[in-house]
Protein backbone atom coordinates (compact mmCIF):
# COMPACT_ATOMS: atom_id res chain seq x y z
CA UNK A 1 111.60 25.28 23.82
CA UNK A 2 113.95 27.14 21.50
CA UNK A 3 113.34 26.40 17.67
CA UNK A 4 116.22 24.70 15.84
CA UNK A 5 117.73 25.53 12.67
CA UNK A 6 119.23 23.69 10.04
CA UNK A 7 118.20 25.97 6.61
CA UNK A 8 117.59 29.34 8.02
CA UNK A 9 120.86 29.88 9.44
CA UNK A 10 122.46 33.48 9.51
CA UNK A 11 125.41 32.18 6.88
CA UNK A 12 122.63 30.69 4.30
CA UNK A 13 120.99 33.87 4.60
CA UNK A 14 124.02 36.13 3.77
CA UNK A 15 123.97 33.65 0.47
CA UNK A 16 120.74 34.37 -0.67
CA UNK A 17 120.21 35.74 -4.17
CA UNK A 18 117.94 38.64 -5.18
CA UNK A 19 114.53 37.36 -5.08
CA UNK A 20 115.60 34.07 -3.05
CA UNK A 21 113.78 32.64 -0.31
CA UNK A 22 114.25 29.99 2.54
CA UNK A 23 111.20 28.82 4.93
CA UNK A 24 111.40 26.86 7.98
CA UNK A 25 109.43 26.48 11.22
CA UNK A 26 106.52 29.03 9.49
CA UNK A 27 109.45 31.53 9.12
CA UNK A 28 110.25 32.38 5.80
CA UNK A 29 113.10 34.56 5.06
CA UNK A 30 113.61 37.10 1.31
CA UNK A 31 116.52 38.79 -0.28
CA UNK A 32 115.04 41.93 -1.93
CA UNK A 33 116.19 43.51 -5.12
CA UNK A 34 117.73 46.39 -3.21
CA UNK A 35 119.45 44.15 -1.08
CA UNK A 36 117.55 44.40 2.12
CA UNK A 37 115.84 41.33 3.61
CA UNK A 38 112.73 40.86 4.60
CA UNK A 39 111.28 38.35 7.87
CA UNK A 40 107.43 36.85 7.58
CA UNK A 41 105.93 34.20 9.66
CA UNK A 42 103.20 31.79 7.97
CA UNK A 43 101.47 29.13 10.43
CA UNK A 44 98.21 27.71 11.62
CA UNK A 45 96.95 29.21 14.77
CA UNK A 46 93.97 27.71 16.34
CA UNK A 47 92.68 26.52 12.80
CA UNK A 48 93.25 29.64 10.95
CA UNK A 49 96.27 30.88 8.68
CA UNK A 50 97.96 33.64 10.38
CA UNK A 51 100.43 35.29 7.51
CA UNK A 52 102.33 38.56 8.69
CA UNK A 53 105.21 40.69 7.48
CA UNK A 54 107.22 40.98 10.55
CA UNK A 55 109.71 43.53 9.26
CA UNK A 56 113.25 44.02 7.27
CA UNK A 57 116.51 44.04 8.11
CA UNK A 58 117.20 47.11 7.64
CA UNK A 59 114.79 47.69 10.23
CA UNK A 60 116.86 45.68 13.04
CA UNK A 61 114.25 42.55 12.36
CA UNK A 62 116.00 39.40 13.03
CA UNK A 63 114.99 35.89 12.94
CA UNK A 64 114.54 35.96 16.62
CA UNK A 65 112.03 38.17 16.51
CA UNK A 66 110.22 36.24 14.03
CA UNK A 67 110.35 33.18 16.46
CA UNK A 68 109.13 35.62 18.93
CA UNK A 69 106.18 36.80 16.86
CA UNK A 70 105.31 33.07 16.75
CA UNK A 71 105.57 32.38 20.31
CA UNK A 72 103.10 35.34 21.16
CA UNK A 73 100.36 34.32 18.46
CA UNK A 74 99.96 30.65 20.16
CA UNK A 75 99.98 32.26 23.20
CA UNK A 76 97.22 34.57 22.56
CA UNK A 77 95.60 32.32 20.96
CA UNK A 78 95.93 30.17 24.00
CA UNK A 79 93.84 32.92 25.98
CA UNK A 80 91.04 33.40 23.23
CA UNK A 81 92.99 36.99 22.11
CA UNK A 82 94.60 35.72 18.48
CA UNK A 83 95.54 39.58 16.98
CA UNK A 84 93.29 39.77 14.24
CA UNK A 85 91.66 42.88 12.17
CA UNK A 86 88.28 44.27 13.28
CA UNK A 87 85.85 42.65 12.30
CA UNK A 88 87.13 38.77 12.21
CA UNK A 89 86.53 36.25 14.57
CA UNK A 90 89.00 32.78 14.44
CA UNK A 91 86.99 30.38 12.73
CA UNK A 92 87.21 26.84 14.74
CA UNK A 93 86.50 24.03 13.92
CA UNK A 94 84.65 21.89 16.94
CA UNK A 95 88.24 19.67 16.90
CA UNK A 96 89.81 22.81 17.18
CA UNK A 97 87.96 24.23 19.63
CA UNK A 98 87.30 21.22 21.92
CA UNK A 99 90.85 21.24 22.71
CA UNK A 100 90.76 24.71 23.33
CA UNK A 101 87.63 24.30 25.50
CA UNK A 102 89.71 22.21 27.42
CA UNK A 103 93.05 23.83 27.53
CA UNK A 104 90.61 27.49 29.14
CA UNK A 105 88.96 25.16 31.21
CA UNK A 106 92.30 23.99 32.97
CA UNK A 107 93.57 27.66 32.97
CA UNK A 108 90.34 28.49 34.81
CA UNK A 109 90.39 25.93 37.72
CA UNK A 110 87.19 24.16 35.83
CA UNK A 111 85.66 21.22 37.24
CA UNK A 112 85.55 17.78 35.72
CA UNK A 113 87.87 18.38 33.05
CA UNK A 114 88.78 14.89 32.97
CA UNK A 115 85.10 13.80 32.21
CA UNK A 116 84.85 16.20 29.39
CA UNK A 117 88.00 15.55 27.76
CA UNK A 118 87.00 11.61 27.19
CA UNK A 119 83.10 12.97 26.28
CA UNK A 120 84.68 15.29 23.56
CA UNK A 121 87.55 12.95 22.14
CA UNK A 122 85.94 9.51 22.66
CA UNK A 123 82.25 10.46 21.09
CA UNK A 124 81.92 14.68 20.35
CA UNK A 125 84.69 15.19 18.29
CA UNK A 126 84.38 11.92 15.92
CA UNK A 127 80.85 12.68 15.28
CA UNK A 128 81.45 16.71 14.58
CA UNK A 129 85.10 16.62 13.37
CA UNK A 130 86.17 20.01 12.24
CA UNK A 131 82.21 21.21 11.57
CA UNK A 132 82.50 24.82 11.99
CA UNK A 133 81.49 25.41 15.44
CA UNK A 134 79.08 28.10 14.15
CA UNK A 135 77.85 26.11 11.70
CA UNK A 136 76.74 23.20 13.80
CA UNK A 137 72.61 23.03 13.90
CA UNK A 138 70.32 21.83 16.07
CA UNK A 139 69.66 19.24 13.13
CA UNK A 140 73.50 18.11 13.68
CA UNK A 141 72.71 17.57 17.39
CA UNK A 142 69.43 15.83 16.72
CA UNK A 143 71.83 13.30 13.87
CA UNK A 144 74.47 13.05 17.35
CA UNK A 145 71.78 12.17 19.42
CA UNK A 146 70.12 9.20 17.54
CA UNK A 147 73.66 7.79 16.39
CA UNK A 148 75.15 7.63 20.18
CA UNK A 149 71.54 6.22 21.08
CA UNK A 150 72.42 3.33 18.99
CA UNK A 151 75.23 2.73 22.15
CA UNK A 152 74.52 4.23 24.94
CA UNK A 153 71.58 5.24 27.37
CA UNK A 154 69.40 8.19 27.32
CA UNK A 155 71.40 9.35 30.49
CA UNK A 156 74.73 8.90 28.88
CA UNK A 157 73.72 10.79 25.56
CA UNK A 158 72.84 13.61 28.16
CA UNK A 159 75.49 13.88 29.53
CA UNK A 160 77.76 14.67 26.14
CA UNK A 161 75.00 16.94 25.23
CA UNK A 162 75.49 19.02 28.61
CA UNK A 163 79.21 19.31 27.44
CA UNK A 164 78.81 19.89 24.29
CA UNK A 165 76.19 22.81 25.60
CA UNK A 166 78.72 24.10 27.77
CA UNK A 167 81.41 24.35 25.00
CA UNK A 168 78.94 26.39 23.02
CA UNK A 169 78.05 28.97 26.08
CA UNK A 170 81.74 29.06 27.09
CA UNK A 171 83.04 30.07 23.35
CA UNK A 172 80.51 32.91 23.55
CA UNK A 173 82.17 33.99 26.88
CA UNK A 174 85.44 33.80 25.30
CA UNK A 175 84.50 35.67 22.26
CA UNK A 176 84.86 32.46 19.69
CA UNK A 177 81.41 32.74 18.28
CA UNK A 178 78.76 35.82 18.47
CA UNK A 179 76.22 33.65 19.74
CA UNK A 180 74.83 29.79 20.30
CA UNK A 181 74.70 28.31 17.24
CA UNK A 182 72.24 25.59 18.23
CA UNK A 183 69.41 24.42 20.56
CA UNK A 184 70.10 21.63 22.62
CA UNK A 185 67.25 19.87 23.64
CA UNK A 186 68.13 16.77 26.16
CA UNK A 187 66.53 13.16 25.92
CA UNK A 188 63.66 12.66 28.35
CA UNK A 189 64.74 10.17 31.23
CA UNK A 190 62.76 8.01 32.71
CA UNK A 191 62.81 8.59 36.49
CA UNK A 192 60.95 5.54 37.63
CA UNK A 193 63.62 3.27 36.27
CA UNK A 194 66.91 3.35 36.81
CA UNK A 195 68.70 0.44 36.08
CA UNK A 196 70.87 -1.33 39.15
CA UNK A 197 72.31 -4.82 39.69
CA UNK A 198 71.20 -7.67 41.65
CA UNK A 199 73.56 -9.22 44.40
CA UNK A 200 73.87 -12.57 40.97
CA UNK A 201 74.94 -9.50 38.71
CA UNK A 202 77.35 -8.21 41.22
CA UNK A 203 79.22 -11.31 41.63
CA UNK A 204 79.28 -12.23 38.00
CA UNK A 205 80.51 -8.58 37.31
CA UNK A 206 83.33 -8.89 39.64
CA UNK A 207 84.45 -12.22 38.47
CA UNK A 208 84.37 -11.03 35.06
CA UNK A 209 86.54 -8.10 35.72
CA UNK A 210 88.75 -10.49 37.92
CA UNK A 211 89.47 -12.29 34.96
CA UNK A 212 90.03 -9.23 32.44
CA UNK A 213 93.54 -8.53 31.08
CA UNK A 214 93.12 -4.82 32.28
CA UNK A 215 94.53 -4.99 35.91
CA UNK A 216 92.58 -1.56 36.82
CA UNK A 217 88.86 -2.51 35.41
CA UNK A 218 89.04 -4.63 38.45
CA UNK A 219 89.47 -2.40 41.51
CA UNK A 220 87.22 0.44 39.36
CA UNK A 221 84.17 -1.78 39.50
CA UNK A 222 84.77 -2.50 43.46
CA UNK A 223 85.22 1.23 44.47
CA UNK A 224 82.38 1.71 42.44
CA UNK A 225 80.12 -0.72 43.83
CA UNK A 226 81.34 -0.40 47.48
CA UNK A 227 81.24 3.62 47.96
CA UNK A 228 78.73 5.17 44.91
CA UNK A 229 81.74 7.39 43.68
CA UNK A 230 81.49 8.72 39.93
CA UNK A 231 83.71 7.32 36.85
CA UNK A 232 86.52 10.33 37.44
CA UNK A 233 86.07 10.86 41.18
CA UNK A 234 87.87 6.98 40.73
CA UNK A 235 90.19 7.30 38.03
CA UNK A 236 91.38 10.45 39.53
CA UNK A 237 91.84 8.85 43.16
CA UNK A 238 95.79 10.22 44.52
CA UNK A 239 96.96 7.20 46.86
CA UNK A 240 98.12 10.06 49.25
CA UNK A 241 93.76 11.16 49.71
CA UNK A 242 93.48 7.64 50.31
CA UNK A 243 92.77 7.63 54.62
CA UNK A 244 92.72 3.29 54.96
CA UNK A 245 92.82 3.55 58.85
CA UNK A 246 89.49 5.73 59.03
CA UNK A 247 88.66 4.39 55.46
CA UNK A 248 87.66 7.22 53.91
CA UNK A 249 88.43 9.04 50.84
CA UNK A 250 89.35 12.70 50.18
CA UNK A 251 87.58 14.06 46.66
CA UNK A 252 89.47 17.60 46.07
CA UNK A 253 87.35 17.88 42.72
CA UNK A 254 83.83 16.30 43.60
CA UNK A 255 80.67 17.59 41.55
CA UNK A 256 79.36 19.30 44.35
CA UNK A 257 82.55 20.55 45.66
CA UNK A 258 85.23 18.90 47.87
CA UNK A 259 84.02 15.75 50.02
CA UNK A 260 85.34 12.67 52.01
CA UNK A 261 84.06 9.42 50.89
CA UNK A 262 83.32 6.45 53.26
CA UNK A 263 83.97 3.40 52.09
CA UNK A 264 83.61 -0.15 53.52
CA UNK A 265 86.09 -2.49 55.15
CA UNK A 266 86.13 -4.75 52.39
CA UNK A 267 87.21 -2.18 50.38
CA UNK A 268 89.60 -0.52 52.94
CA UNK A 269 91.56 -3.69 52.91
CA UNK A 270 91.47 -3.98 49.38
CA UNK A 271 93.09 -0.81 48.80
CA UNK A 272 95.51 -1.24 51.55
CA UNK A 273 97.26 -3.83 49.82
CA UNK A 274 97.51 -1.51 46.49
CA UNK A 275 98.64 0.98 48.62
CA UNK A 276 101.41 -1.47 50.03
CA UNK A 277 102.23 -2.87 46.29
CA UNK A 278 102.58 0.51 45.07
CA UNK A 279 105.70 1.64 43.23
CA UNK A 280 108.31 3.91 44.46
CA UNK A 281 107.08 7.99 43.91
CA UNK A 282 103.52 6.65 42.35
CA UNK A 283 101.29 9.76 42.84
CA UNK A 284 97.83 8.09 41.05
CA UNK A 285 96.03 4.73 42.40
CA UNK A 286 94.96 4.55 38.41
CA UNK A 287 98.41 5.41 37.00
CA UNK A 288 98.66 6.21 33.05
CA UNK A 289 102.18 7.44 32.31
CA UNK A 290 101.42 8.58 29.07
CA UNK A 291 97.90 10.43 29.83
CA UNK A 292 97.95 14.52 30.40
CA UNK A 293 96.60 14.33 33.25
CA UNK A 294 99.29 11.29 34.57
CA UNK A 295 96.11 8.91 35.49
CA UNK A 296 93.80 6.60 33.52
CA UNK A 297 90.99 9.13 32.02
CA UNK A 298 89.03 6.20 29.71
CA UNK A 299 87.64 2.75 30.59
CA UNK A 300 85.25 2.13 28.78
CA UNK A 301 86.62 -0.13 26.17
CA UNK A 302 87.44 -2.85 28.96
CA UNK A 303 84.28 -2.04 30.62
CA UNK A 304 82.13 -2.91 28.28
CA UNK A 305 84.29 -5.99 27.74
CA UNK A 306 83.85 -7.57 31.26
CA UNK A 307 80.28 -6.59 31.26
CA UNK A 308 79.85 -8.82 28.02
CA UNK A 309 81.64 -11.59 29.62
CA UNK A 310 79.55 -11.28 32.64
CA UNK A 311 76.48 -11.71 30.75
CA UNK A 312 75.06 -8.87 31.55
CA UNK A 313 73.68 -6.03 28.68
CA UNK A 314 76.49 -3.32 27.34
CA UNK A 315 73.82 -0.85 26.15
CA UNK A 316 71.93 -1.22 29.88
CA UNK A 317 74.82 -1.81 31.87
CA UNK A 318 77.40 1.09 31.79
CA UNK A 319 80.25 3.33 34.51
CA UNK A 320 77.70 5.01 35.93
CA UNK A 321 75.42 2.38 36.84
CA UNK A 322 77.85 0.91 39.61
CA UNK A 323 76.90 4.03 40.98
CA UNK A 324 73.31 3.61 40.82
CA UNK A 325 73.72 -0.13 42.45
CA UNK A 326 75.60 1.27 45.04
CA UNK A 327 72.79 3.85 46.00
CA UNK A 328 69.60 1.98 44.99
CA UNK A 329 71.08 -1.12 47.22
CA UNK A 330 71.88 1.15 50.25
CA UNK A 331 68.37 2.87 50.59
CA UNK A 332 66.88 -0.85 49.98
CA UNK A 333 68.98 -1.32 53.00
CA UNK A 334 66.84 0.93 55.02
CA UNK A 335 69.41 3.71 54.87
CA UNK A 336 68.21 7.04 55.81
CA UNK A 337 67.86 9.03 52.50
CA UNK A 338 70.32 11.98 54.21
CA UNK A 339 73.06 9.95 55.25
CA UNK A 340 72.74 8.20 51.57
CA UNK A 341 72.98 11.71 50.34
CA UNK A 342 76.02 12.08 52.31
CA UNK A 343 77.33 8.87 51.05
CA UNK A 344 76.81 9.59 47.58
CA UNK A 345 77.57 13.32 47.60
CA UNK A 346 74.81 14.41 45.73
CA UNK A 347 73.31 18.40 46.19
CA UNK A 348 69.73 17.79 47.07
CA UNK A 349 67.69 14.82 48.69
CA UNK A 350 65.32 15.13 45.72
CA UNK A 351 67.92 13.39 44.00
CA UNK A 352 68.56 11.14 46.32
CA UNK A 353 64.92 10.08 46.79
CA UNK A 354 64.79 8.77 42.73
CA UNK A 355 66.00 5.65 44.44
CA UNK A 356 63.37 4.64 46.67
CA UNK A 357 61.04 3.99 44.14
CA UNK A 358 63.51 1.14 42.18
CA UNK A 359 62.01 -1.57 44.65
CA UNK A 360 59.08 -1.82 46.95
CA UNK A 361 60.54 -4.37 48.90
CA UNK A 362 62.11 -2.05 51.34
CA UNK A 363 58.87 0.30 51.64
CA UNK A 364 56.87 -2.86 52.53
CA UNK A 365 59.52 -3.49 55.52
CA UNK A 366 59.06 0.02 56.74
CA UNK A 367 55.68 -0.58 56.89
CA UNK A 368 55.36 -3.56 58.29
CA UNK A 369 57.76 -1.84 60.95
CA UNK A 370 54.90 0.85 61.47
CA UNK A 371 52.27 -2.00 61.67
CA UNK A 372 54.40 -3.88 64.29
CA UNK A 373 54.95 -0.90 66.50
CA UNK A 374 51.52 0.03 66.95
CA UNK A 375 50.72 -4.00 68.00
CA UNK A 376 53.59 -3.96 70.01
CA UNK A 377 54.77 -0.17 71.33
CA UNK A 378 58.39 -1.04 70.05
């Protein structure tokens, strides 16, 4: 979009006196003592002051070009190449350079951008603020890691740690920083327990969230809890990938790659009435007008609200456990671990098989299966 001038105009310029100035838009414009006039641009690029002589007018410089000379610096900057001497590296901030991170990222066709950009704005970047990336030490991480422990679950915590990791290694890739500037060690998790709800804690859940003034906590709990599918695989749902006669659900952007979700009727005929309901041209089943990305990114806040309500534990019970009911209850079931795997779309039946240890209940059944075959030969 082209810059608009109301001070540095070409007739106030023709006005100036010797040694006058006039700034605007970084762009500051000098009459010389011999007449001649003289273009410089002086703005904040990526967190660093970038000051340059662009040129006189003597030299056909014009105030275009000056705009122009703007234009390319965020640009560069943009794609990690900011023109400056040998020598000097742009020094960012972690602010800075999480919205950098993120801006690369989207250039590059990343995965889970959505997930990171609510990690980084809702708990990274008001813990770090504008720390000097390559200044942050593994002492700062340890200080993150206790004061989000205060909130949230090991698992959670891990989670911003493996973005905040994979800020550091891309910003070495992309030339930001010479090296890592700290060691990330994650919490140790607890693989025997992994916390799920009861069929009482489902129910009180759901009537909570029916009850919430956020009309989309609601139908986020139910996918959740009827198909296993992560926080942004849901927010992120296009009503067009939604298949309500086969009830399934196309993921473009899955963890492991692209998948189609089964879901069950309930939920099929759930959705087909937001389907139905849905406005003329609406492109997201989790619309958010004014988000980036044009669909709901953060829930948390009313989350945690209607898990209050429900009686249930905030600091226990978080997103990602509605995925961990979903899977513990279907291999309690006595769900084959590969078609869970297929249900939940994880990569490996190792990490599928964490949840047959969260209740014996259903390893007593298959036993007493065994037990009844060999007495019976059925």
């Amino acid at each position: 979009m082209a810059l608009k001038f109301s001070k540095l105009t070409r007739p106030a310029m023709r006005k100036l006196q010797t040694s006058q100035t006039i700034t605007e838009h970084g762009i500051r414009f000098e009459r010389l003592a011999n007449g001649d006039g003289k273009f410089s641009v002086n703005i904040m690029v990526d967190g660093q002051r970038v000051h340059r002589v662009v040129g006189k007018e003597s030299d056909g410089v014009t105030r275009q070009q000056a705009e122009e000379f703007i234009q390319q610096a965020k640009s560069d900057a943009r794609k990690g190449r900011l023109n400056l001497p040998k020598g000097r590296k742009t020094v960012l901030g972690l602010s800075q350079a999480a919205d950098n991170y993120i801006t690369k990222l989207e250039e590059e066709g990343g995965r889970g951008i959505g997930q990171k950009m609510q990690q980084l704005r809702d708990h990274l970047k008001p813990f770090f603020k504008d720390t000097s990336l390559k200044k942050i030490s593994s002492f700062d991480v340890e200080r993150f890691k206790k004061a989000r422990l205060e909130s949230a679950t090991a698992g959670t915590v891990n989670r911003d740690l493996a973005v905040l990791s994979h800020l550091f290694s891309k910003s070495v890739e992309w030339g930001w920083i010479d090296f890592k500037p700290a060691k990330i060690k994650r919490l140790k998790l607890d693989d025997a327990r992994i916390t799920y709800l009861d069929t009482d804690q489902i129910h009180r859940l759901l009537e909570s969230a029916k009850q919430d003034q956020n009309p989309q906590v609601f139908p986020f709990i139910m996918i959740g809890l009827e198909t296993s599918m992560r926080k942004m695989e849901i927010l992120s749902i296009r009503l067009e990938d939604l298949d309500i006669d086969r009830r399934t659900i196309f993921i473009p952007k899955a963890k492991a790659g692209s998948r189609t979700q089964p879901m069950t009727a309930k939920l099929a005929q759930f959705l087909k009435g937001h389907v139905e309901s849905a406005t003329p041209g609406q492109e997201w089943l989790f619309p958010a007008p004014k988000s980036k990305t044009g669909h709901t990114v953060s829930i948390e806040k009313p989350f945690r609200r209607v898990v209050e309500n429900a009686g249930l534990d905030p600091k226990e019970v978080v997103r990602h456990t509605l995925r961990h009911t979903a899977i513990s209850h279907l291999v309690q079931a006595g769900v084959d671990l590969p078609t869970v795997k297929r249900i939940s779309g994880h990569k490996t039946l190792s990490m599928v098989e964490r949840y047959s240890h969260q209740n014996g209940d259903h390893i007593q059944k298959a036993m007493d299966k065994l037990e009844r075959r060999y007495q019976n030969g059925n």
